[in-house]
PDB file of N, CA and C in Angstrom:
ATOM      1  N   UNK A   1      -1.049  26.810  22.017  1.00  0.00           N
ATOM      2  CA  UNK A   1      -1.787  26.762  20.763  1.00  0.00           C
ATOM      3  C   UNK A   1      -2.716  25.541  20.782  1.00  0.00           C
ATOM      4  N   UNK A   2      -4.030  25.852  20.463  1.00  0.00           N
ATOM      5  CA  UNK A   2      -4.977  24.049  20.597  1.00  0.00           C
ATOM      6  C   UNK A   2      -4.642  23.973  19.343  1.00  0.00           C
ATOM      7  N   UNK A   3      -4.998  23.025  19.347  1.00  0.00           N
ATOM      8  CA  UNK A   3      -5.201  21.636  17.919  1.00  0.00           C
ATOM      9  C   UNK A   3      -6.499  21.939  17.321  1.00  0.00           C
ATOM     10  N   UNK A   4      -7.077  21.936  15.887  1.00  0.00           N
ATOM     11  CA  UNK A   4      -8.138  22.328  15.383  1.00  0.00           C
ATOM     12  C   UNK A   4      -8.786  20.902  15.450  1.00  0.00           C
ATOM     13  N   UNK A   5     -10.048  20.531  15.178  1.00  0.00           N
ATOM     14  CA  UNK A   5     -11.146  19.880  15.646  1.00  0.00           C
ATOM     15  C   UNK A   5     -11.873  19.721  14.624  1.00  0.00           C
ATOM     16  N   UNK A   6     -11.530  18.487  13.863  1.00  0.00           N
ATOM     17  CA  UNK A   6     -12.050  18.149  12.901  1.00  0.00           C
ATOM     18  C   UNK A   6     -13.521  17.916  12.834  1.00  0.00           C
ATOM     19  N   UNK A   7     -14.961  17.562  12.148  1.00  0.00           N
ATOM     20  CA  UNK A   7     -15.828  16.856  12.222  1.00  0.00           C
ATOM     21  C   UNK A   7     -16.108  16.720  10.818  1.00  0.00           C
ATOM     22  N   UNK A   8     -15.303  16.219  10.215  1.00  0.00           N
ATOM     23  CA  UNK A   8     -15.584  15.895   9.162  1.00  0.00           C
ATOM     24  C   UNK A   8     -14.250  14.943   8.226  1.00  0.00           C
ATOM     25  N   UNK A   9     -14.596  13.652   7.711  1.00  0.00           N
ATOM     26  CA  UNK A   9     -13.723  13.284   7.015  1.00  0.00           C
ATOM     27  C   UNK A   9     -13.170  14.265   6.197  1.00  0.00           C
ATOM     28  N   UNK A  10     -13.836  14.753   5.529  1.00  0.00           N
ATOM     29  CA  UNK A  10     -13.202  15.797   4.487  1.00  0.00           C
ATOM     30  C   UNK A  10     -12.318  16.782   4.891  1.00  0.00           C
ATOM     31  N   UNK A  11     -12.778  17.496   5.951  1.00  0.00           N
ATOM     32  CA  UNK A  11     -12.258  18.392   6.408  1.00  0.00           C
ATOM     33  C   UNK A  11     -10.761  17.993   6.883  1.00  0.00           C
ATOM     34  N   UNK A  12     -10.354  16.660   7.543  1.00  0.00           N
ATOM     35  CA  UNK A  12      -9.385  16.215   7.584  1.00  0.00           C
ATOM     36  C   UNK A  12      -8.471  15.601   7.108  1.00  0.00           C
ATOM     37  N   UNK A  13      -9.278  15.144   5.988  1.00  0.00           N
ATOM     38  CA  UNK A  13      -7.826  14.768   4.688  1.00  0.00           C
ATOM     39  C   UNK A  13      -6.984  15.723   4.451  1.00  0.00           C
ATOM     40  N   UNK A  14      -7.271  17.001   4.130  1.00  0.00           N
ATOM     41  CA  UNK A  14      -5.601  17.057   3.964  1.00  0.00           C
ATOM     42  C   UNK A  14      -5.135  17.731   5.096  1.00  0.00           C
ATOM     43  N   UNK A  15      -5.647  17.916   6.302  1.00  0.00           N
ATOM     44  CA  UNK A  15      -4.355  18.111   7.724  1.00  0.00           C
ATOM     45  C   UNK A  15      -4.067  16.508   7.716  1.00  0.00           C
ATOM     46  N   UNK A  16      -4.428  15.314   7.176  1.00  0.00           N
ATOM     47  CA  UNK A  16      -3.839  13.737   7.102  1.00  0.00           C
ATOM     48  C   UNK A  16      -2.799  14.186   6.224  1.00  0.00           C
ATOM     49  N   UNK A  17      -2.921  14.344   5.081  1.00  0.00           N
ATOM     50  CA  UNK A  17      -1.599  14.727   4.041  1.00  0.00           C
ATOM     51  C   UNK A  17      -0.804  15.658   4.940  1.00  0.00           C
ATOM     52  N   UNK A  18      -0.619  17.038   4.952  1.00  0.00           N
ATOM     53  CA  UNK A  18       0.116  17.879   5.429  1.00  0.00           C
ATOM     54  C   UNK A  18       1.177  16.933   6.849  1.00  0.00           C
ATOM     55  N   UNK A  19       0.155  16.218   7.564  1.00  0.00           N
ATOM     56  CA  UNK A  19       0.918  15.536   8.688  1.00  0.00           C
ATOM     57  C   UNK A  19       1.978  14.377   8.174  1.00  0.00           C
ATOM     58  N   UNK A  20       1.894  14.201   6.827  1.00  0.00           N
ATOM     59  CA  UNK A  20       2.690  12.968   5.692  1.00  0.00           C
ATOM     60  C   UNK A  20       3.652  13.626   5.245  1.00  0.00           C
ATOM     61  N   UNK A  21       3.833  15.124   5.236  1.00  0.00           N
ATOM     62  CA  UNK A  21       4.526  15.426   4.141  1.00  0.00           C
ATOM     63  C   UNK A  21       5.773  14.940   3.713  1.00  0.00           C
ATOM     64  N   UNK A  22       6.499  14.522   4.208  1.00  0.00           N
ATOM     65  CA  UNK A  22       7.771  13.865   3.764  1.00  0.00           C
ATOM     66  C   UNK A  22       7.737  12.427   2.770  1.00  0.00           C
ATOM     67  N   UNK A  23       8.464  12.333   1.980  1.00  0.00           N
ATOM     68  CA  UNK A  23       8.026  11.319   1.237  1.00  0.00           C
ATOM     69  C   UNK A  23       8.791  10.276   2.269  1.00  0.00           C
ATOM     70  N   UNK A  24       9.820   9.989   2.864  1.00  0.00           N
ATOM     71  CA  UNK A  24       9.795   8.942   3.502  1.00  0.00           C
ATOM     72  C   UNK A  24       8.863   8.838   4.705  1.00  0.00           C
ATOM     73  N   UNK A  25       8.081   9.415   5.165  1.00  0.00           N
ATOM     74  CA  UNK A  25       7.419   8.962   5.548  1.00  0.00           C
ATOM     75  C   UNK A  25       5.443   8.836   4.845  1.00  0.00           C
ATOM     76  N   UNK A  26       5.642   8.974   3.901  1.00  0.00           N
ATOM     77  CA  UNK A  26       4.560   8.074   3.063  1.00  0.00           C
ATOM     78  C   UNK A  26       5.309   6.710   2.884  1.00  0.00           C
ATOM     79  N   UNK A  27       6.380   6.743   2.448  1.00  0.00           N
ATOM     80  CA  UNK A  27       6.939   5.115   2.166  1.00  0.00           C
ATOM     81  C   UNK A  27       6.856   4.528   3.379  1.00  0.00           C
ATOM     82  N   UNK A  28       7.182   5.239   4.852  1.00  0.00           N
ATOM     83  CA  UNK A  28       6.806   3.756   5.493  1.00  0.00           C
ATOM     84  C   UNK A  28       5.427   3.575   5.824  1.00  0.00           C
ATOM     85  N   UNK A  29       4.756   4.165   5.838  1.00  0.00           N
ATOM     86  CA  UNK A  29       3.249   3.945   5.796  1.00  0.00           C
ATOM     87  C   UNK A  29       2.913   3.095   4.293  1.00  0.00           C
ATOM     88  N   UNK A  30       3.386   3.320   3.140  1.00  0.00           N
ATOM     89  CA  UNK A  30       3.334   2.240   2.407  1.00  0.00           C
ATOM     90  C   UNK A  30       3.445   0.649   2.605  1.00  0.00           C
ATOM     91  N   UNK A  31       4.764   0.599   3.076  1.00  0.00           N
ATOM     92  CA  UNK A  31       5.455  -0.483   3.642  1.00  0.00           C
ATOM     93  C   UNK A  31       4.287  -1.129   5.206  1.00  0.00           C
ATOM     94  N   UNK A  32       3.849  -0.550   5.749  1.00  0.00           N
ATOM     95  CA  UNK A  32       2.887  -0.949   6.825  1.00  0.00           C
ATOM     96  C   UNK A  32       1.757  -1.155   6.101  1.00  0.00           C
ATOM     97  N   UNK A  33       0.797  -0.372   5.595  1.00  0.00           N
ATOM     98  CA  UNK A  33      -0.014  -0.904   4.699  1.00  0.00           C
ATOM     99  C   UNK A  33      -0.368  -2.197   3.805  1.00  0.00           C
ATOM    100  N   UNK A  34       0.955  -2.499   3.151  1.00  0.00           N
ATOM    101  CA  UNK A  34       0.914  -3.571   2.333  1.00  0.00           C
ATOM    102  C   UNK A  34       1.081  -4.863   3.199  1.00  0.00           C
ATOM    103  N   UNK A  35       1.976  -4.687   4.212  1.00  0.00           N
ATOM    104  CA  UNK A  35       1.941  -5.792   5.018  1.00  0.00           C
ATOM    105  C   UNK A  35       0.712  -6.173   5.727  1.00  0.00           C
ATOM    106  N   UNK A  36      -0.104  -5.271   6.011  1.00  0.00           N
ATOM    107  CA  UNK A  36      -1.302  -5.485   6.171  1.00  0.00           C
ATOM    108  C   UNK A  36      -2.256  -5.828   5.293  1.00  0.00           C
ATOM    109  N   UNK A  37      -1.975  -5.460   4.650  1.00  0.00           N
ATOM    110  CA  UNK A  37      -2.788  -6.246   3.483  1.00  0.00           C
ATOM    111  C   UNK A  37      -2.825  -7.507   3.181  1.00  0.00           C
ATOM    112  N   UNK A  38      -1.487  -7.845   2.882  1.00  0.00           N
ATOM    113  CA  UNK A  38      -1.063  -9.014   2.770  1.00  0.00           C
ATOM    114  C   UNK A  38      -1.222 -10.029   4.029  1.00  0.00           C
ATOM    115  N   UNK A  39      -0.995  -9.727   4.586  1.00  0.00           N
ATOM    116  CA  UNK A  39      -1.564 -10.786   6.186  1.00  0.00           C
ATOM    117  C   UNK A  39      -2.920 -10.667   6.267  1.00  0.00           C
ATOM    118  N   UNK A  40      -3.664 -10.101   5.689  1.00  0.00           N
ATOM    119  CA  UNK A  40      -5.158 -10.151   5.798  1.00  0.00           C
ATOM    120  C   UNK A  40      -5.678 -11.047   4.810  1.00  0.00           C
ATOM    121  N   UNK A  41      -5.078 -11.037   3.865  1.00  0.00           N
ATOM    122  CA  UNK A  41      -4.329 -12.127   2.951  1.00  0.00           C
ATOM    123  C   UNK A  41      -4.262 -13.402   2.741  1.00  0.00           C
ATOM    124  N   UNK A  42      -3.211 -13.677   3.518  1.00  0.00           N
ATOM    125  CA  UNK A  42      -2.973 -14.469   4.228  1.00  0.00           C
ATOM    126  C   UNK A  42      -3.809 -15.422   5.033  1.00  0.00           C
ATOM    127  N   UNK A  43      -4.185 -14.276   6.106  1.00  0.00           N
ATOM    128  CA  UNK A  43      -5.284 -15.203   7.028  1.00  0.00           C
ATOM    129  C   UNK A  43      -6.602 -15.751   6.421  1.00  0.00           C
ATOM    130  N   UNK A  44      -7.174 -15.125   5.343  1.00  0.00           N
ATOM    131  CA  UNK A  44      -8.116 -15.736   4.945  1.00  0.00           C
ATOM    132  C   UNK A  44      -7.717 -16.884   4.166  1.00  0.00           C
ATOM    133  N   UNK A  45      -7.177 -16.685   2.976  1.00  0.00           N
ATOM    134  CA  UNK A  45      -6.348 -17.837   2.897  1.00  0.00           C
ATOM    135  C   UNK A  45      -5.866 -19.225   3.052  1.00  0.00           C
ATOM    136  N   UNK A  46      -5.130 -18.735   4.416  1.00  0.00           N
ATOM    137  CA  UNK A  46      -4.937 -20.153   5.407  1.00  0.00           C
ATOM    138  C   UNK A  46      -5.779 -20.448   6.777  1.00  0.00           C
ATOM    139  N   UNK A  47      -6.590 -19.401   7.050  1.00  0.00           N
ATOM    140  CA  UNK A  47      -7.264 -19.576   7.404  1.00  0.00           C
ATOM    141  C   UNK A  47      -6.838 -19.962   9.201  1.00  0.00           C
ATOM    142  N   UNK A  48      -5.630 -19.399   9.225  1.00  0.00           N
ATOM    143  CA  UNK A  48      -4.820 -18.493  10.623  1.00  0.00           C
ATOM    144  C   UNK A  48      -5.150 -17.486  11.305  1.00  0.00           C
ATOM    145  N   UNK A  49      -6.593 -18.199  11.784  1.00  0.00           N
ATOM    146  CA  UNK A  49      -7.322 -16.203  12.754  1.00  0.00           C
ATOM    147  C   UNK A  49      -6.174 -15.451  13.361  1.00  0.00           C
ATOM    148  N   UNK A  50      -5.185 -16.429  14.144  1.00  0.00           N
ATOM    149  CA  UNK A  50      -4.405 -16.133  14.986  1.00  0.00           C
ATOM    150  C   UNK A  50      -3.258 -14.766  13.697  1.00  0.00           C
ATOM    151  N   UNK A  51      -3.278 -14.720  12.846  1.00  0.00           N
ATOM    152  CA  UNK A  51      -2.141 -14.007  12.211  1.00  0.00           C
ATOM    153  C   UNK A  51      -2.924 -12.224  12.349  1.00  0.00           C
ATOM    154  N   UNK A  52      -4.320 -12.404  12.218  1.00  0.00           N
ATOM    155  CA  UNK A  52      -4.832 -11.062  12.739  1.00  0.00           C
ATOM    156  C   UNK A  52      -3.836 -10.063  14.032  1.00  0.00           C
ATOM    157  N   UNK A  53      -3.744 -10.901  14.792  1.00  0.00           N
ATOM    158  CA  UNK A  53      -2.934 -10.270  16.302  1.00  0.00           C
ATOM    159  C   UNK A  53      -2.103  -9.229  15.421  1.00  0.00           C
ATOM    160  N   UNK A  54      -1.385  -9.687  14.098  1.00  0.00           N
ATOM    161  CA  UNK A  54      -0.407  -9.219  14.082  1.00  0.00           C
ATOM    162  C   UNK A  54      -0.573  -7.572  12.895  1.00  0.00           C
ATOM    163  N   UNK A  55      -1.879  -7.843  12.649  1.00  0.00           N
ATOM    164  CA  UNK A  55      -2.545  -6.708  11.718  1.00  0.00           C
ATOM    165  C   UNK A  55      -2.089  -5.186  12.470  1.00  0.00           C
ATOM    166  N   UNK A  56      -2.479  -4.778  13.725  1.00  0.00           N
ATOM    167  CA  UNK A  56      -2.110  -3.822  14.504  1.00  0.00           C
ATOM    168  C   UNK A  56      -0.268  -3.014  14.320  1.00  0.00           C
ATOM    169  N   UNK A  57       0.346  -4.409  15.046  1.00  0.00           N
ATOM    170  CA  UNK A  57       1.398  -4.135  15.292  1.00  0.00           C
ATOM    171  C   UNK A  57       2.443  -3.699  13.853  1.00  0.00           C
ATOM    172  N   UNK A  58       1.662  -4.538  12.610  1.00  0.00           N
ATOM    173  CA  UNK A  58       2.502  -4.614  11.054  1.00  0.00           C
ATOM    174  C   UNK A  58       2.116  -3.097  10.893  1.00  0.00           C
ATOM    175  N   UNK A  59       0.697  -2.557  10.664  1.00  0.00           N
ATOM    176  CA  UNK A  59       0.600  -0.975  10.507  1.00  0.00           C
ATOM    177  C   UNK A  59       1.321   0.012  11.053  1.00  0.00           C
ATOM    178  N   UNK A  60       1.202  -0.215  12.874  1.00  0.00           N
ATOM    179  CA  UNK A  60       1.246   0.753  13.775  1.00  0.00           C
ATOM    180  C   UNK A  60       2.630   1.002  13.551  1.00  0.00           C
ATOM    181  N   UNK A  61       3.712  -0.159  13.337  1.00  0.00           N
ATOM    182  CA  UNK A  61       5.203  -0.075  14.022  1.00  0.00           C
ATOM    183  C   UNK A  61       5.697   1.213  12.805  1.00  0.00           C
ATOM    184  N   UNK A  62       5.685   0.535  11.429  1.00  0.00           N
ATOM    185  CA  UNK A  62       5.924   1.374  10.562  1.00  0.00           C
ATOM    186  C   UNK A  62       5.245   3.130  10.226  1.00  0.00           C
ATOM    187  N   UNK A  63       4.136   2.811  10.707  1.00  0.00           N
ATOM    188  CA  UNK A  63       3.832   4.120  10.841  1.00  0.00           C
ATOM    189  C   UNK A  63       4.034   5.094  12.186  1.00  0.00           C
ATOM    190  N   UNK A  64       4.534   4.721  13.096  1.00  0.00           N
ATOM    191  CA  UNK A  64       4.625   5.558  14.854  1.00  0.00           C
ATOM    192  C   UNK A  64       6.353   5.836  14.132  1.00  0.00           C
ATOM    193  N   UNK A  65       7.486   5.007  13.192  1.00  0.00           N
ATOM    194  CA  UNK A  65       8.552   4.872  13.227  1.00  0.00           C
ATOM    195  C   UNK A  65       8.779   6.293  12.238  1.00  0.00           C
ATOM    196  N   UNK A  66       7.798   6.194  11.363  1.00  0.00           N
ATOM    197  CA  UNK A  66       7.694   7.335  10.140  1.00  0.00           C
ATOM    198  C   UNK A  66       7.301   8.423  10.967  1.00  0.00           C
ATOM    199  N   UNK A  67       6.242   8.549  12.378  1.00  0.00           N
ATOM    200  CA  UNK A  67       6.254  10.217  12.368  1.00  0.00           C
ATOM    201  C   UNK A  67       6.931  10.480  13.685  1.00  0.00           C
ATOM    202  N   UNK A  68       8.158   9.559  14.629  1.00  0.00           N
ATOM    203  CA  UNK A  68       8.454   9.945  15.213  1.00  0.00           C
ATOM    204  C   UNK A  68      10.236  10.237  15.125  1.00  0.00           C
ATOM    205  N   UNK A  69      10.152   9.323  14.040  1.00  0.00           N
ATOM    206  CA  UNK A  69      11.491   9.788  13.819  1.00  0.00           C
ATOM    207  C   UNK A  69      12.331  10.372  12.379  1.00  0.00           C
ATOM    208  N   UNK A  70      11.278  10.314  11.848  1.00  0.00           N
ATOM    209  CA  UNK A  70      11.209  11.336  10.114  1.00  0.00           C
ATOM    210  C   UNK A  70      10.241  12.522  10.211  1.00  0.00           C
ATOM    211  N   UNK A  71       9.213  12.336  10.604  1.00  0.00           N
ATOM    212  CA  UNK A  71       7.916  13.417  10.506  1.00  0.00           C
ATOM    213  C   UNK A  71       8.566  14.316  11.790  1.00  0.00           C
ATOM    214  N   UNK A  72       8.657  13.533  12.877  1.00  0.00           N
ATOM    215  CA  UNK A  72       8.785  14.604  13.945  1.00  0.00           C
ATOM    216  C   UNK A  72       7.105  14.974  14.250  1.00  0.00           C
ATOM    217  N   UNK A  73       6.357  14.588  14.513  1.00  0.00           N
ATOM    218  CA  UNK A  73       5.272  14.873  14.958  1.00  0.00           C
ATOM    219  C   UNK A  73       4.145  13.722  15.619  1.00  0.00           C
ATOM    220  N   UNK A  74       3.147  14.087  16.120  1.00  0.00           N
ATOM    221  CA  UNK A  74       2.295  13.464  16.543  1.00  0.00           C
ATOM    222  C   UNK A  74       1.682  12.056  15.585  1.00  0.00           C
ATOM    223  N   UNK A  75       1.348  11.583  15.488  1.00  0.00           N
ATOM    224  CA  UNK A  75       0.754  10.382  14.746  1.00  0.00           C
ATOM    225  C   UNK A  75      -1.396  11.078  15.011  1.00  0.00           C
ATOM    226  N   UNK A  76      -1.885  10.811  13.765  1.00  0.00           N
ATOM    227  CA  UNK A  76      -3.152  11.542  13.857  1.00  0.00           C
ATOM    228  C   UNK A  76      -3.864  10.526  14.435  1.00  0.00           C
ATOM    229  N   UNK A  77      -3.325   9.526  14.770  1.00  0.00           N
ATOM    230  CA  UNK A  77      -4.087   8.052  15.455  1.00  0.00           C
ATOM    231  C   UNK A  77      -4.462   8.357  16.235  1.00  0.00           C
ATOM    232  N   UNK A  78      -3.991   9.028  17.006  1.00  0.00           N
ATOM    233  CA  UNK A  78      -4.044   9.167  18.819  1.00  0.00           C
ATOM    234  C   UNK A  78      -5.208  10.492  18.591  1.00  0.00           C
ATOM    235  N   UNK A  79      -5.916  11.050  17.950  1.00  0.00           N
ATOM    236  CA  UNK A  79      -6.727  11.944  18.054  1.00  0.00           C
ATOM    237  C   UNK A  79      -8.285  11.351  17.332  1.00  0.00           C
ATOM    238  N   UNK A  80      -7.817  10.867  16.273  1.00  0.00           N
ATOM    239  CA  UNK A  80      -8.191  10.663  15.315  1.00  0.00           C
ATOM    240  C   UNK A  80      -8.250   9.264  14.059  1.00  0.00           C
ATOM    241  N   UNK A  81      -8.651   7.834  15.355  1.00  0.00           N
ATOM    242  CA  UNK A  81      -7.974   6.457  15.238  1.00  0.00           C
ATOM    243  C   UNK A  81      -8.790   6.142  13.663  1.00  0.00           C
ATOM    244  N   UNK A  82     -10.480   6.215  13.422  1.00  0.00           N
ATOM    245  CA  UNK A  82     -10.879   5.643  12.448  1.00  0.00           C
ATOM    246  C   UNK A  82     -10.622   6.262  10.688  1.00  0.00           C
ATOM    247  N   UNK A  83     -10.768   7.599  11.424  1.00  0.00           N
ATOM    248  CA  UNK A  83     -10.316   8.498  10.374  1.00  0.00           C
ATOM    249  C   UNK A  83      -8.747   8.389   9.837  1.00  0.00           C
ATOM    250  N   UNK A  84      -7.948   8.080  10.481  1.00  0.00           N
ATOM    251  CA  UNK A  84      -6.655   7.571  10.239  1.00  0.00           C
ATOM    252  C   UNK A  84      -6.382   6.391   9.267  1.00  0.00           C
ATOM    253  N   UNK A  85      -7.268   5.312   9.804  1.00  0.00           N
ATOM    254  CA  UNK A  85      -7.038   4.302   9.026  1.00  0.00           C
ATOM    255  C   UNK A  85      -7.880   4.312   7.488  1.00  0.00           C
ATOM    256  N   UNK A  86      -8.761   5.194   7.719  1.00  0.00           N
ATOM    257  CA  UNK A  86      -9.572   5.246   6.277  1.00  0.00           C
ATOM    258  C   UNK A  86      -8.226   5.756   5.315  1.00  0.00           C
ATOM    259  N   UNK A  87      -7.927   6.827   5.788  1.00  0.00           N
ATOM    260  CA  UNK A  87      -7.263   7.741   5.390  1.00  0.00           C
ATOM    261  C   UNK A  87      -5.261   7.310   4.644  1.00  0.00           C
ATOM    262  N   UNK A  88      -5.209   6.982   5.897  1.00  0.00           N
ATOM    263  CA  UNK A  88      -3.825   5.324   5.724  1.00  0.00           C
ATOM    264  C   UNK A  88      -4.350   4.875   4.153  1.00  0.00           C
ATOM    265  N   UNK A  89      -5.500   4.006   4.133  1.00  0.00           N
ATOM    266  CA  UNK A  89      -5.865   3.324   3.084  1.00  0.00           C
ATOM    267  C   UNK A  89      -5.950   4.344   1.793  1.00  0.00           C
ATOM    268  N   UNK A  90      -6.644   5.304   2.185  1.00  0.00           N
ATOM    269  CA  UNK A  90      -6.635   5.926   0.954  1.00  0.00           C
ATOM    270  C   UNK A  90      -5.209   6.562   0.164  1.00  0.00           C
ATOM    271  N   UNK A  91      -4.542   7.046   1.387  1.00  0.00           N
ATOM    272  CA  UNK A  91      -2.963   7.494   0.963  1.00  0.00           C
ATOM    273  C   UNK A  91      -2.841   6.240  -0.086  1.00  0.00           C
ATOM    274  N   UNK A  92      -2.477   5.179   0.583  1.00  0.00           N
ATOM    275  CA  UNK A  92      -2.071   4.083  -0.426  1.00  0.00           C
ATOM    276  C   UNK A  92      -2.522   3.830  -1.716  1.00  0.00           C
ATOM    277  N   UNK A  93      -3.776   3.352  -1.851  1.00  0.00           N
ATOM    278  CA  UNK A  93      -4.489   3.155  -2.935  1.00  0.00           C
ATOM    279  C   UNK A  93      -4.260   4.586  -3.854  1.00  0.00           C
ATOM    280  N   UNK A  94      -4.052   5.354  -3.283  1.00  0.00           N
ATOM    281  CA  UNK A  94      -4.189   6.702  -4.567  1.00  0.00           C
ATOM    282  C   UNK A  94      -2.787   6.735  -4.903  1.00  0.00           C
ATOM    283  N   UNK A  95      -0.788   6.602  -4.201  1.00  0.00           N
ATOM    284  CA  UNK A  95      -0.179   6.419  -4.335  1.00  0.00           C
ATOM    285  C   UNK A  95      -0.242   5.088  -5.275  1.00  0.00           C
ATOM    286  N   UNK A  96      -1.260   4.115  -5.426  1.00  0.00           N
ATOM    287  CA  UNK A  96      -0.603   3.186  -6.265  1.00  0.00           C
ATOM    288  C   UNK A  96      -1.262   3.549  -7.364  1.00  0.00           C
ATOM    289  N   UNK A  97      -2.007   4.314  -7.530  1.00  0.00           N
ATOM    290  CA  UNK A  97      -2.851   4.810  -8.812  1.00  0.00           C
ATOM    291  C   UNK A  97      -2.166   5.537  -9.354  1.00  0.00           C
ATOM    292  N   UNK A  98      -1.281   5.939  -8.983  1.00  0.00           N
ATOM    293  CA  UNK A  98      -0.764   7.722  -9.646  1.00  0.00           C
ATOM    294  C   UNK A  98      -1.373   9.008  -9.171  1.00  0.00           C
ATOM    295  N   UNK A  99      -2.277   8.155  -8.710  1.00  0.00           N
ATOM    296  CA  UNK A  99      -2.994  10.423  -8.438  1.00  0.00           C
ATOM    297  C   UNK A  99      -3.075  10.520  -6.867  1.00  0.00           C
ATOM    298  N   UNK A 100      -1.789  10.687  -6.075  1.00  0.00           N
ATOM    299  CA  UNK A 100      -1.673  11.046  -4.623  1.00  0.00           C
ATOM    300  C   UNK A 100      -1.075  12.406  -5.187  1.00  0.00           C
ATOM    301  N   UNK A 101      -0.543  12.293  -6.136  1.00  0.00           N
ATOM    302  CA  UNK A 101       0.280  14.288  -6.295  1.00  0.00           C
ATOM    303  C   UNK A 101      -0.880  15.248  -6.699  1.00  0.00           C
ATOM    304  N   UNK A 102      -1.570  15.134  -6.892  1.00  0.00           N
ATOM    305  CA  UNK A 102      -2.705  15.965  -7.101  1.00  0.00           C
ATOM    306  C   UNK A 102      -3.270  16.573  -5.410  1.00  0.00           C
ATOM    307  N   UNK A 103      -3.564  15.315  -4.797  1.00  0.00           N
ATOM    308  CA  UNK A 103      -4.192  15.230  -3.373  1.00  0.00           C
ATOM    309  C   UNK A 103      -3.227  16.399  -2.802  1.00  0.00           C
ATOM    310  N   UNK A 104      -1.665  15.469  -2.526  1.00  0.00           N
ATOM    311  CA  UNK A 104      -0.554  16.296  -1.940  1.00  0.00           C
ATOM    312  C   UNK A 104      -0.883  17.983  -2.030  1.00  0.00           C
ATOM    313  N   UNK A 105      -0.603  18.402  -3.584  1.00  0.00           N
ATOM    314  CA  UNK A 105      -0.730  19.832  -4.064  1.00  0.00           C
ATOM    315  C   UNK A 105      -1.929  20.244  -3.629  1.00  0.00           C
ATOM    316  N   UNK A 106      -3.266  19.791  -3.179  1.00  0.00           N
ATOM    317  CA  UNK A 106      -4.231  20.547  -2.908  1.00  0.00           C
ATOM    318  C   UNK A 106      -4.323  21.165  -1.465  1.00  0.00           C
ATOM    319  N   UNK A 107      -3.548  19.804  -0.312  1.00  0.00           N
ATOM    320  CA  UNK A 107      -2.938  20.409   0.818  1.00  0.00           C
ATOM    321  C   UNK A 107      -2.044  20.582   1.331  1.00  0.00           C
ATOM    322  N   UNK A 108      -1.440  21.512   0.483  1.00  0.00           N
ATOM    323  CA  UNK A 108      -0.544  22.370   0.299  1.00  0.00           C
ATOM    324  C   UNK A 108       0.983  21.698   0.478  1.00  0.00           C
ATOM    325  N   UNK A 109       0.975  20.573   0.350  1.00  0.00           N
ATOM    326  CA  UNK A 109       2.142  19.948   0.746  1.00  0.00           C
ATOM    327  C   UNK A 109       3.405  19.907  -0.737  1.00  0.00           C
ATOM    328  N   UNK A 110       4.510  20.853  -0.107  1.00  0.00           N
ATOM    329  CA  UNK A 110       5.357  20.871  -1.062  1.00  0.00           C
ATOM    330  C   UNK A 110       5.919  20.286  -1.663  1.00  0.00           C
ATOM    331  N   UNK A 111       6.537  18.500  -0.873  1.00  0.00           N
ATOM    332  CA  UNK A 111       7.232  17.809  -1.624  1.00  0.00           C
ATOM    333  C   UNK A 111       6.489  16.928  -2.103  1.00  0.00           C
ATOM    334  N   UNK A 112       5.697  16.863  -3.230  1.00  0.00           N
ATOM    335  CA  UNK A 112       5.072  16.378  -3.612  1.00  0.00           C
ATOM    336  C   UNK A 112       5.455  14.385  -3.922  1.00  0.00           C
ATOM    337  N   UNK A 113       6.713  14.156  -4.328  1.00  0.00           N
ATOM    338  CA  UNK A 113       7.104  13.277  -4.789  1.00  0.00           C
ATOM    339  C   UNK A 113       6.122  11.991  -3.634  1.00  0.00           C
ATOM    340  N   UNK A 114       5.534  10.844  -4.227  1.00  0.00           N
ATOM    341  CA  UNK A 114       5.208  10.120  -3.848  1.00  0.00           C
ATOM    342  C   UNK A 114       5.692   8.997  -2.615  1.00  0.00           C
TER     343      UNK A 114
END
């Protein structure tokens, strides 16, 4: 079976959702997110270029941990690196807004819970 072939942000948000569907694994992509945030944070801040190194590894760990051993699937990184991280960001920001269950329900993802 191939893999469909995105060219379009749009078009790939919600195979990004559908590939989330589990709510624990939106939470650890939460949990990677914020730490990234926060060390970005941070580094400006204090003004610790060196804490950048660790921007990668704070996202990646929590999120490779969420789809390889909750999701059970591929990580969309490896196809699909910039679009991922837009997308990462947006999961979040709309989870902290309240309106990721709307998103969820449009691609088609059943368990809606945040």
């Amino acid at each position: 079976m191939t893999e469909r072939t995105y060219t379009s942000f749009r078009e790939f948000w919600p195979f990004y959702l559908r590939e989330h569907s589990r709510p624990a694994t939106r939470r650890l992509h939460y949990v990677g997110t914020a730490i990234v945030i926060a060390l970005a944070v941070a580094t400006v801040a204090t003004q610790h270029w060196w804490l950048l190194l660790a921007l990668p590894l704070a996202g990646y760990f929590f999120a490779w941990v969420a789809h390889f051993r909750v999701e059970r699937n591929r990580p969309a990184t490896f196809t699909y690196p910039l679009w991922s991280l837009l997308a990462d960001f947006r999961m979040f920001f709309l989870w902290l807004t309240g309106r990721l269950g709307g998103e969820l329900e449009r691609a088609g993802v059943q368990d809606r819970r945040s």
